[in-house]
C-alpha atoms as a PDB file:
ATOM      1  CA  UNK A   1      15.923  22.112  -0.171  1.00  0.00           C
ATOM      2  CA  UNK A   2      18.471  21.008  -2.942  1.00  0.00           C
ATOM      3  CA  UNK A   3      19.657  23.384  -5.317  1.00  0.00           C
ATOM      4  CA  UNK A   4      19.215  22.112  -8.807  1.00  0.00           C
ATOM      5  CA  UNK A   5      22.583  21.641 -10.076  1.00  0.00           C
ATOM      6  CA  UNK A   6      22.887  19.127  -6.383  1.00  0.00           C
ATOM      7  CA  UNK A   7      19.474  17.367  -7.849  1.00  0.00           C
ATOM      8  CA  UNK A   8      20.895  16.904 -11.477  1.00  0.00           C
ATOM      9  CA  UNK A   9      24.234  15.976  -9.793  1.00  0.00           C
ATOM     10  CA  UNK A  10      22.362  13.446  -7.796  1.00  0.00           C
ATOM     11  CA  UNK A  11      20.365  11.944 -10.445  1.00  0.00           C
ATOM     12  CA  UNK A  12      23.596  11.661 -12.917  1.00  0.00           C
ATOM     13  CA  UNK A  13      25.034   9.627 -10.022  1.00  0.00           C
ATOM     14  CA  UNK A  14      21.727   7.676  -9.422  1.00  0.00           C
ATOM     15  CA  UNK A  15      21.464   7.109 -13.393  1.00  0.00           C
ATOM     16  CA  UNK A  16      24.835   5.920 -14.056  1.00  0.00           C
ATOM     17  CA  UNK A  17      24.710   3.536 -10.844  1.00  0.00           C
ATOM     18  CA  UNK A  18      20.872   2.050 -12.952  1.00  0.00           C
ATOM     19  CA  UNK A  19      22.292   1.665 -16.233  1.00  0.00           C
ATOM     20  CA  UNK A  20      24.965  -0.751 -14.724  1.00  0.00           C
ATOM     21  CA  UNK A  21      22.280  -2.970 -13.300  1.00  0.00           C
ATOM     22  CA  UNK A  22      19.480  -3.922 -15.581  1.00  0.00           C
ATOM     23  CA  UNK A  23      17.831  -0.490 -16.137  1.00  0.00           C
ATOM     24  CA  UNK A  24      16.636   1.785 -18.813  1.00  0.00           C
ATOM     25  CA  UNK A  25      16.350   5.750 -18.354  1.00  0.00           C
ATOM     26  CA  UNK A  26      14.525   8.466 -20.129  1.00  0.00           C
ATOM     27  CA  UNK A  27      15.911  11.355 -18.698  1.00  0.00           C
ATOM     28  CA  UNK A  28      13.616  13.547 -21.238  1.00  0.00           C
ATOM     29  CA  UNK A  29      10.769  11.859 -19.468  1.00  0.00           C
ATOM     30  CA  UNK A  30      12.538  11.955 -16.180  1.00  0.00           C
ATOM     31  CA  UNK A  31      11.306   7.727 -15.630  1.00  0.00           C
ATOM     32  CA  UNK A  32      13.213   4.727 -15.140  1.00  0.00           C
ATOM     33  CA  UNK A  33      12.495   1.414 -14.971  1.00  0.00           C
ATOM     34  CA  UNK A  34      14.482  -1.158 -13.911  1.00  0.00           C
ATOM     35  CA  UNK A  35      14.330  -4.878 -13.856  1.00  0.00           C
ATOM     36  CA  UNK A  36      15.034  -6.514 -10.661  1.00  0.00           C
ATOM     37  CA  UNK A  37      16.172 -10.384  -9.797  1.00  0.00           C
ATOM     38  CA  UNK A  38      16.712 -12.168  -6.774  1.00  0.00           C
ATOM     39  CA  UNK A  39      20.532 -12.390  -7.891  1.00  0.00           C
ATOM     40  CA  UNK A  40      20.928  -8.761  -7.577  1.00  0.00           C
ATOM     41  CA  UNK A  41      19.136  -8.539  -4.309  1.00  0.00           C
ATOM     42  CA  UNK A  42      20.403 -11.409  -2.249  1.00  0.00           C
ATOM     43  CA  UNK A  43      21.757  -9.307   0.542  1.00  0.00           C
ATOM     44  CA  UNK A  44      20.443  -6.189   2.365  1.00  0.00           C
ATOM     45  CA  UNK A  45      23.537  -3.956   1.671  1.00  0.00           C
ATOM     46  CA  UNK A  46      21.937  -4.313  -1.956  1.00  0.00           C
ATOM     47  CA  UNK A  47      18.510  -3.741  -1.283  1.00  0.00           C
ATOM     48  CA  UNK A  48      19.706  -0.685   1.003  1.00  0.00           C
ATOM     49  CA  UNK A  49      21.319   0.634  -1.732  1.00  0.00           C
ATOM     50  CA  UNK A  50      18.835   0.275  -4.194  1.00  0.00           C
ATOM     51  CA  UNK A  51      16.456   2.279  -2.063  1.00  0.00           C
ATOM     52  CA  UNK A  52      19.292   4.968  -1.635  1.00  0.00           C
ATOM     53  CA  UNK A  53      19.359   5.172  -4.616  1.00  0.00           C
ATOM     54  CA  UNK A  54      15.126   5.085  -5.423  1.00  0.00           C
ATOM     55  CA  UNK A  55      15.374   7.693  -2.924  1.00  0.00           C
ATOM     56  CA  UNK A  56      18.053  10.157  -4.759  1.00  0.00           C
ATOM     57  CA  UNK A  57      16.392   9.790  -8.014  1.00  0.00           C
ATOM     58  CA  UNK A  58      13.134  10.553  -6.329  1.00  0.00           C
ATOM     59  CA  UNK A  59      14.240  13.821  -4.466  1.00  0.00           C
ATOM     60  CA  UNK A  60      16.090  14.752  -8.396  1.00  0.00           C
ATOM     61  CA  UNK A  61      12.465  14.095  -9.824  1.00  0.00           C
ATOM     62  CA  UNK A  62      12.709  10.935 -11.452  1.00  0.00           C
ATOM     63  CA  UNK A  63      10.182   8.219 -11.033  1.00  0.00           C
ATOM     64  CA  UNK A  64      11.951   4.572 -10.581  1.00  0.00           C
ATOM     65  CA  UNK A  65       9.252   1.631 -11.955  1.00  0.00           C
ATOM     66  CA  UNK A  66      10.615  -1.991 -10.553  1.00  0.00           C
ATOM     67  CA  UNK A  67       9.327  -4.559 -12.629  1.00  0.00           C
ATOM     68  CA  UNK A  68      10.585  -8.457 -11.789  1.00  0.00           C
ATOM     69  CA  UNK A  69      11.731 -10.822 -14.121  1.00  0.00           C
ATOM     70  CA  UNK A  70       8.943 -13.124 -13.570  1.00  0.00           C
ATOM     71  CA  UNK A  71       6.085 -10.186 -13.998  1.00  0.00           C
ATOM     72  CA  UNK A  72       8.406  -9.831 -17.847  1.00  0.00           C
ATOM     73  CA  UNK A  73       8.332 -13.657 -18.375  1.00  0.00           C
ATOM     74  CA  UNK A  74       4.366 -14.454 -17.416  1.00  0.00           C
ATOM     75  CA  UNK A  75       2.654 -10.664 -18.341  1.00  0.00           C
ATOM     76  CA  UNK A  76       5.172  -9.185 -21.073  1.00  0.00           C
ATOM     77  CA  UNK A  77       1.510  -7.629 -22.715  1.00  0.00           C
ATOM     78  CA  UNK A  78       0.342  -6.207 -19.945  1.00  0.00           C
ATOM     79  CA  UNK A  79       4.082  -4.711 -18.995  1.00  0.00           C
ATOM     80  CA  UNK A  80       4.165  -3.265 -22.486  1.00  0.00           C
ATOM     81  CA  UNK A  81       1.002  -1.633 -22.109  1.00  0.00           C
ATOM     82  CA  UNK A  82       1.542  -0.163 -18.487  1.00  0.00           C
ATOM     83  CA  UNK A  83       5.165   0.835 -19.485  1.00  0.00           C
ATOM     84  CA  UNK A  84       3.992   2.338 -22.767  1.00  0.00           C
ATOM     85  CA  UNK A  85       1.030   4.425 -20.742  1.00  0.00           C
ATOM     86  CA  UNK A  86       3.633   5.372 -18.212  1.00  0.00           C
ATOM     87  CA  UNK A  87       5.935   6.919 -20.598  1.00  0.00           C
ATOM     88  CA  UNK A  88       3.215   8.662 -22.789  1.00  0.00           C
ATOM     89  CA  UNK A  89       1.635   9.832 -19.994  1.00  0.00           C
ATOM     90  CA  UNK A  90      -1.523   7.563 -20.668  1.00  0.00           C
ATOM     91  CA  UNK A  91      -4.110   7.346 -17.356  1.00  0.00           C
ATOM     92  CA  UNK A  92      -6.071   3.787 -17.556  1.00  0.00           C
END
């Protein structure tokens, strides 16, 4: 098991690596959500590491949400609602 200064250390890392894609952090919350393209995934070194990284934020207690540009484009009303529910804690 990781001690809790490696899991903070970890999720620092993980964090800083998300906010220089298209992500947003609550760390109070301990959520993320990021906003994934095609551009950013178009080879499997960058999906690998995305899922490192899902999987280090995960093990520090963070919960990643992926949302795609298109689901932002075509539902932005029901993304508000499910991201606004997710971060007040709201079950539907």
């Amino acid at each position: 098991m990781r001690s809790s200064a490696a899991s903070r250390s970890a999720a620092s890392t993980a964090c800083s690596q998300a906010s220089t894609s298209s992500a947003t952090a609550w760390p109070e919350l301990r959520q993320i959500v990021e906003l994934d393209g095609w551009q950013g995934h178009r080879t499997r070194t960058a999906f690998r590491e995305d899922r490192a990284r899902d999987r280090r934020l995960r093990v520090a207690g963070y919960s990643v949400t992926r949302l795609t540009w298109n689901q932002l484009d075509d539902e932005p009303g029901a993304v508000a609602s499910d991201l606004r529910s997710l971060l007040l804690g709201i079950e539907k």
